[in-house]
C-alpha atoms as a PDB file:
ATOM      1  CA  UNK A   1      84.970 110.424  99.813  1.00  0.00           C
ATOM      2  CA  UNK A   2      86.634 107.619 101.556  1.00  0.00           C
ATOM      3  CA  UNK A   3      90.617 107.820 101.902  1.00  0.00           C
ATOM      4  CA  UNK A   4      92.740 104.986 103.000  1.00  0.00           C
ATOM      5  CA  UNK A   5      96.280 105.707 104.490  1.00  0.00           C
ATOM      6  CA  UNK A   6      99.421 103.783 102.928  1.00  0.00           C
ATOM      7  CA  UNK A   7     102.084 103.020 105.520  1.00  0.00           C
ATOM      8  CA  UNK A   8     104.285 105.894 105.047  1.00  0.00           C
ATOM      9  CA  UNK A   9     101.396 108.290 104.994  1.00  0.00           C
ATOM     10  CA  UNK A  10     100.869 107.118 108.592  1.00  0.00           C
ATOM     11  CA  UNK A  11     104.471 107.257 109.143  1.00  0.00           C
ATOM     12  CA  UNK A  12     104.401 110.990 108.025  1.00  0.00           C
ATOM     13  CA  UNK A  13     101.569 111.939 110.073  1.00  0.00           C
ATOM     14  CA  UNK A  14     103.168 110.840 112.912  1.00  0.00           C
ATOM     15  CA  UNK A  15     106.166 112.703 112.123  1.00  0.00           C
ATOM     16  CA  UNK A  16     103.398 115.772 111.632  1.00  0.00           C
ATOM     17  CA  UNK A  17     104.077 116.101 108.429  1.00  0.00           C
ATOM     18  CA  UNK A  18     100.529 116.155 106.901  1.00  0.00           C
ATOM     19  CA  UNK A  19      98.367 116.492 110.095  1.00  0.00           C
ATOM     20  CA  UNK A  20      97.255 119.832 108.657  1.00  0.00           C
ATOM     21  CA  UNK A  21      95.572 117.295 105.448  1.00  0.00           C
ATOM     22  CA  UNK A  22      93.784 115.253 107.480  1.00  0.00           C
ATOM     23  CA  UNK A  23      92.391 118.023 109.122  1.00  0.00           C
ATOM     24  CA  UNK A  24      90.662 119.308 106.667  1.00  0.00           C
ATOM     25  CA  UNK A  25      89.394 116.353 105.065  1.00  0.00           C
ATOM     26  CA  UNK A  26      87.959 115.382 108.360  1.00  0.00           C
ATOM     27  CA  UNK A  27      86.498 119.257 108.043  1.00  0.00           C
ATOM     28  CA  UNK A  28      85.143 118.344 104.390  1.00  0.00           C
ATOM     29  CA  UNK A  29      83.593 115.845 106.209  1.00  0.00           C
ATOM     30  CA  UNK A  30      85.713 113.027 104.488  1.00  0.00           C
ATOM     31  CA  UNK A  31      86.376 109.941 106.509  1.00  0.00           C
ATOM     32  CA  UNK A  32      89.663 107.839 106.378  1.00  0.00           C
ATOM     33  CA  UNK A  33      90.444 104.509 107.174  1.00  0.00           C
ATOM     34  CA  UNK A  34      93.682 102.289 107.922  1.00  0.00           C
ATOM     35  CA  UNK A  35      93.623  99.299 105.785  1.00  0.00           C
ATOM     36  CA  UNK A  36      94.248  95.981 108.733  1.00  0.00           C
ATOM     37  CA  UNK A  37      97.780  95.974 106.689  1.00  0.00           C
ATOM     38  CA  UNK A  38      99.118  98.969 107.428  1.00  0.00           C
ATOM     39  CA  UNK A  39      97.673  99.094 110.958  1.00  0.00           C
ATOM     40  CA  UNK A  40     100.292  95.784 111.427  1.00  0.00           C
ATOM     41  CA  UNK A  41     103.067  97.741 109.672  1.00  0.00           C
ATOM     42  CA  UNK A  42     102.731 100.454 111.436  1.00  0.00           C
ATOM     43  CA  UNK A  43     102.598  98.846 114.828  1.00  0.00           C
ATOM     44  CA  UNK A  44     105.125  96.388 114.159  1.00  0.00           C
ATOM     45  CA  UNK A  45     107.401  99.358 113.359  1.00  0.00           C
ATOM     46  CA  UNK A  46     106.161 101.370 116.810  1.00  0.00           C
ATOM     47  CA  UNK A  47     107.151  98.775 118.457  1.00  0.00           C
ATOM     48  CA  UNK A  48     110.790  98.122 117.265  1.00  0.00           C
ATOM     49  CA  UNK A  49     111.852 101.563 117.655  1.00  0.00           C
ATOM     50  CA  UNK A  50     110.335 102.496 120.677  1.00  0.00           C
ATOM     51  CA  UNK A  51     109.191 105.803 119.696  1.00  0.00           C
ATOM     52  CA  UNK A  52     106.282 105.699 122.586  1.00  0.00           C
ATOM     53  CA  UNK A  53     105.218 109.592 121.561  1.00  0.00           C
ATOM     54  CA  UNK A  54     104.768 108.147 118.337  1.00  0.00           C
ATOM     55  CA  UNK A  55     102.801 104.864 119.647  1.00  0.00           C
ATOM     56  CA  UNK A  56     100.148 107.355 121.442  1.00  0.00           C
ATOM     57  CA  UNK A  57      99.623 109.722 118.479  1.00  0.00           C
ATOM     58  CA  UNK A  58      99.263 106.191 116.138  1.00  0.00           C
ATOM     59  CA  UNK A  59      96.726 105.016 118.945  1.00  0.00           C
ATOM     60  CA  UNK A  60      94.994 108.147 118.981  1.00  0.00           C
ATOM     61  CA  UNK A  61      95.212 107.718 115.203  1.00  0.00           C
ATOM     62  CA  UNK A  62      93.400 104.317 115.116  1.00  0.00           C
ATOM     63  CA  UNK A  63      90.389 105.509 117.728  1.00  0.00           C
ATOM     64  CA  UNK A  64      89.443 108.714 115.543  1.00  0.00           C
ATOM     65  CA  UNK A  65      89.378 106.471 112.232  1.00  0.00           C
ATOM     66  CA  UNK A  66      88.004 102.968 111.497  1.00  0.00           C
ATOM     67  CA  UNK A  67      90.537 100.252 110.777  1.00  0.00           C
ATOM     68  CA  UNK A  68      89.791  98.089 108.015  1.00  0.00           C
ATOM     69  CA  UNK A  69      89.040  94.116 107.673  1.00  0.00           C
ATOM     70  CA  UNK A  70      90.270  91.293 105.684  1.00  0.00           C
ATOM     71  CA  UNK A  71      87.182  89.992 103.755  1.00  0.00           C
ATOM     72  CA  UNK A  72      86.793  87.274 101.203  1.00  0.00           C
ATOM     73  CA  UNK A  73      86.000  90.770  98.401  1.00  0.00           C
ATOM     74  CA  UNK A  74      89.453  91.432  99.478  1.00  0.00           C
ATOM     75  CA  UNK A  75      91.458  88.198  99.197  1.00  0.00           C
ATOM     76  CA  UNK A  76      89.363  88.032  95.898  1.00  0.00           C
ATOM     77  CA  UNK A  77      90.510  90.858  94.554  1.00  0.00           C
ATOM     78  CA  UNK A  78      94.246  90.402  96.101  1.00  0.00           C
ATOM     79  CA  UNK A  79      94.430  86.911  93.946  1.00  0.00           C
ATOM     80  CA  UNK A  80      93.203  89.425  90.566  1.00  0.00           C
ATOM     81  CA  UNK A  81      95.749  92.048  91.308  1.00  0.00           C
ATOM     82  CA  UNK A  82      98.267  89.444  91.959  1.00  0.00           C
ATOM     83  CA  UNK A  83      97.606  87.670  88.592  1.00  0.00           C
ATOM     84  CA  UNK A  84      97.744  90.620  86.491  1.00  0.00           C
ATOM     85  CA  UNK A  85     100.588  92.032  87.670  1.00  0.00           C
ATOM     86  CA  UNK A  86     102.571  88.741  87.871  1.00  0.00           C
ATOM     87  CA  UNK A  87     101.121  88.314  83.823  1.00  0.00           C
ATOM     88  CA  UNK A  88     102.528  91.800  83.417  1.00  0.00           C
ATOM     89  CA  UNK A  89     105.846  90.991  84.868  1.00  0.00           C
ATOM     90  CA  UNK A  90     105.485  94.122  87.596  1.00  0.00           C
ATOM     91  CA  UNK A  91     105.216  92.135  90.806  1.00  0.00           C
ATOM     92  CA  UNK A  92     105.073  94.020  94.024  1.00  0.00           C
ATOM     93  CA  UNK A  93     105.273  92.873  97.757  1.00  0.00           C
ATOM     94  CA  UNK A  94     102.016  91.102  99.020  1.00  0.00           C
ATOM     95  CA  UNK A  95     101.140  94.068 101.536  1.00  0.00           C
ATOM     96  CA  UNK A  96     100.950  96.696  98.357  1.00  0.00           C
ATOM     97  CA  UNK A  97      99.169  94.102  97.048  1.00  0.00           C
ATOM     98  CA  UNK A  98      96.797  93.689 100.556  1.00  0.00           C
ATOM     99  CA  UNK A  99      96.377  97.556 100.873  1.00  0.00           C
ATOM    100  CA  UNK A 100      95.522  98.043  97.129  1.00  0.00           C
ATOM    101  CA  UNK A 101      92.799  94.995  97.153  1.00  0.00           C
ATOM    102  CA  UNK A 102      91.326  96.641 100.667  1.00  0.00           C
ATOM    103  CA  UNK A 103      91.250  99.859  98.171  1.00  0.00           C
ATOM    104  CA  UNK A 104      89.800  98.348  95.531  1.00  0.00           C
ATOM    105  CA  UNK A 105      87.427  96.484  96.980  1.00  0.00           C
ATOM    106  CA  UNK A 106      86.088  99.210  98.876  1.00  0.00           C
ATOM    107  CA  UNK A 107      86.604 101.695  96.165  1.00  0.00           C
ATOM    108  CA  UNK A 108      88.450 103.936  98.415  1.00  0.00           C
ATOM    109  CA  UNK A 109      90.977 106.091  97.199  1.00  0.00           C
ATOM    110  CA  UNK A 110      94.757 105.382  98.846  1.00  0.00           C
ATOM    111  CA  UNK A 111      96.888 108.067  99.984  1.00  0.00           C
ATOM    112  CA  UNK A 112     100.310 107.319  99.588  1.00  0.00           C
ATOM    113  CA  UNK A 113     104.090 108.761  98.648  1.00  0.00           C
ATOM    114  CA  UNK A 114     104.918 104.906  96.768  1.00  0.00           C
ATOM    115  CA  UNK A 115     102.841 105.936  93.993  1.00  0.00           C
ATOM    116  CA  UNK A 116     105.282 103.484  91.810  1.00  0.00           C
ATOM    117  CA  UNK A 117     104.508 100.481  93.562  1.00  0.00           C
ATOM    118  CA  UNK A 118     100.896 101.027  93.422  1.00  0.00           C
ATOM    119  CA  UNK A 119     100.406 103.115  89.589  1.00  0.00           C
ATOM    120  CA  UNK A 120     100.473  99.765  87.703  1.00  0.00           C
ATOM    121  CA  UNK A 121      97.496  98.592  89.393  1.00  0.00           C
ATOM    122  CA  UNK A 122      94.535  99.001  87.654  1.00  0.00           C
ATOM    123  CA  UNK A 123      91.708 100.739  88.846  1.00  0.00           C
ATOM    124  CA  UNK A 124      93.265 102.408  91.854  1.00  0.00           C
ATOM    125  CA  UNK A 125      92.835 105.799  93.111  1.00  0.00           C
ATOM    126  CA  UNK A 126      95.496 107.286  94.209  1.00  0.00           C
ATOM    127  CA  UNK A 127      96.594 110.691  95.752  1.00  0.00           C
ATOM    128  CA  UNK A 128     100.301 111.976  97.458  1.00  0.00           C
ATOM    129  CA  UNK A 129      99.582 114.398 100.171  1.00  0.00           C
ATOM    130  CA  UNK A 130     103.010 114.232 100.718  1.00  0.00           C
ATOM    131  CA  UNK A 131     103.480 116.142  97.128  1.00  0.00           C
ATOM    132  CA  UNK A 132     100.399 118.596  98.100  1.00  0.00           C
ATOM    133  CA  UNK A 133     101.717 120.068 101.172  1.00  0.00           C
END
């Protein structure tokens, strides 16, 4: 299995909050990726608050584990999730959007704690390790 890191998943492995998770799906030989959207949120944050302990373990992060790409499947799927939700009237922000058509796309199932802005997407897996632990 294939799991993708949300934003605040990131943000609470940093904090080493659910390093112990990661551990042992890396163990049950499980890889994980960081969709190229949360890689930007993630750094953009780093950056603003200076947390350089924080900026290492992130770096360290992002060598151990493949970051993702933008594709055309992606923007493809991006412009479907978009349209249904808009038709639904449940609009989220464009980088749940992003994150879920890397997801999708890949089938990859996203870790994340914003299960709400991502449950009315079809066809997502999701999982909260933040709930788990």
């Amino acid at each position: 299995m294939i799991y993708a890191l949300d934003t605040n998943t990131v943000a609470y492995a940093l904090k080493g909050e659910i390093l112990g998770h990661i551990k042992d799906e890396a163990a049950n030989c499980n890889d994980l990726v960081i969709p190229p959207i949360v890689s930007y949120e993630t750094k953009r944050w780093l950056l603003i608050t200076k947390v350089t302990k924080r900026q290492k373990l992130f770096s360290d992060l992002c060598q151990n584990n493949q970051i993702g790409i933008i594709d055309r499947g992606v923007l493809d799927e991006a412009s479907d999730i978009y349209t249904s939700l808009k038709l639904q009237g449940r609009l989220t922000d464009d980088a749940n959007i992003l994150i879920a058509a890397f997801c999708r796309s890949h089938d990859y199932t996203l870790v994340t704690h914003n299960l709400k802005h991502f449950q009315p997407i079809s066809n997502l897996k999701l999982v909260d390790w933040k709930t788990e632990n």
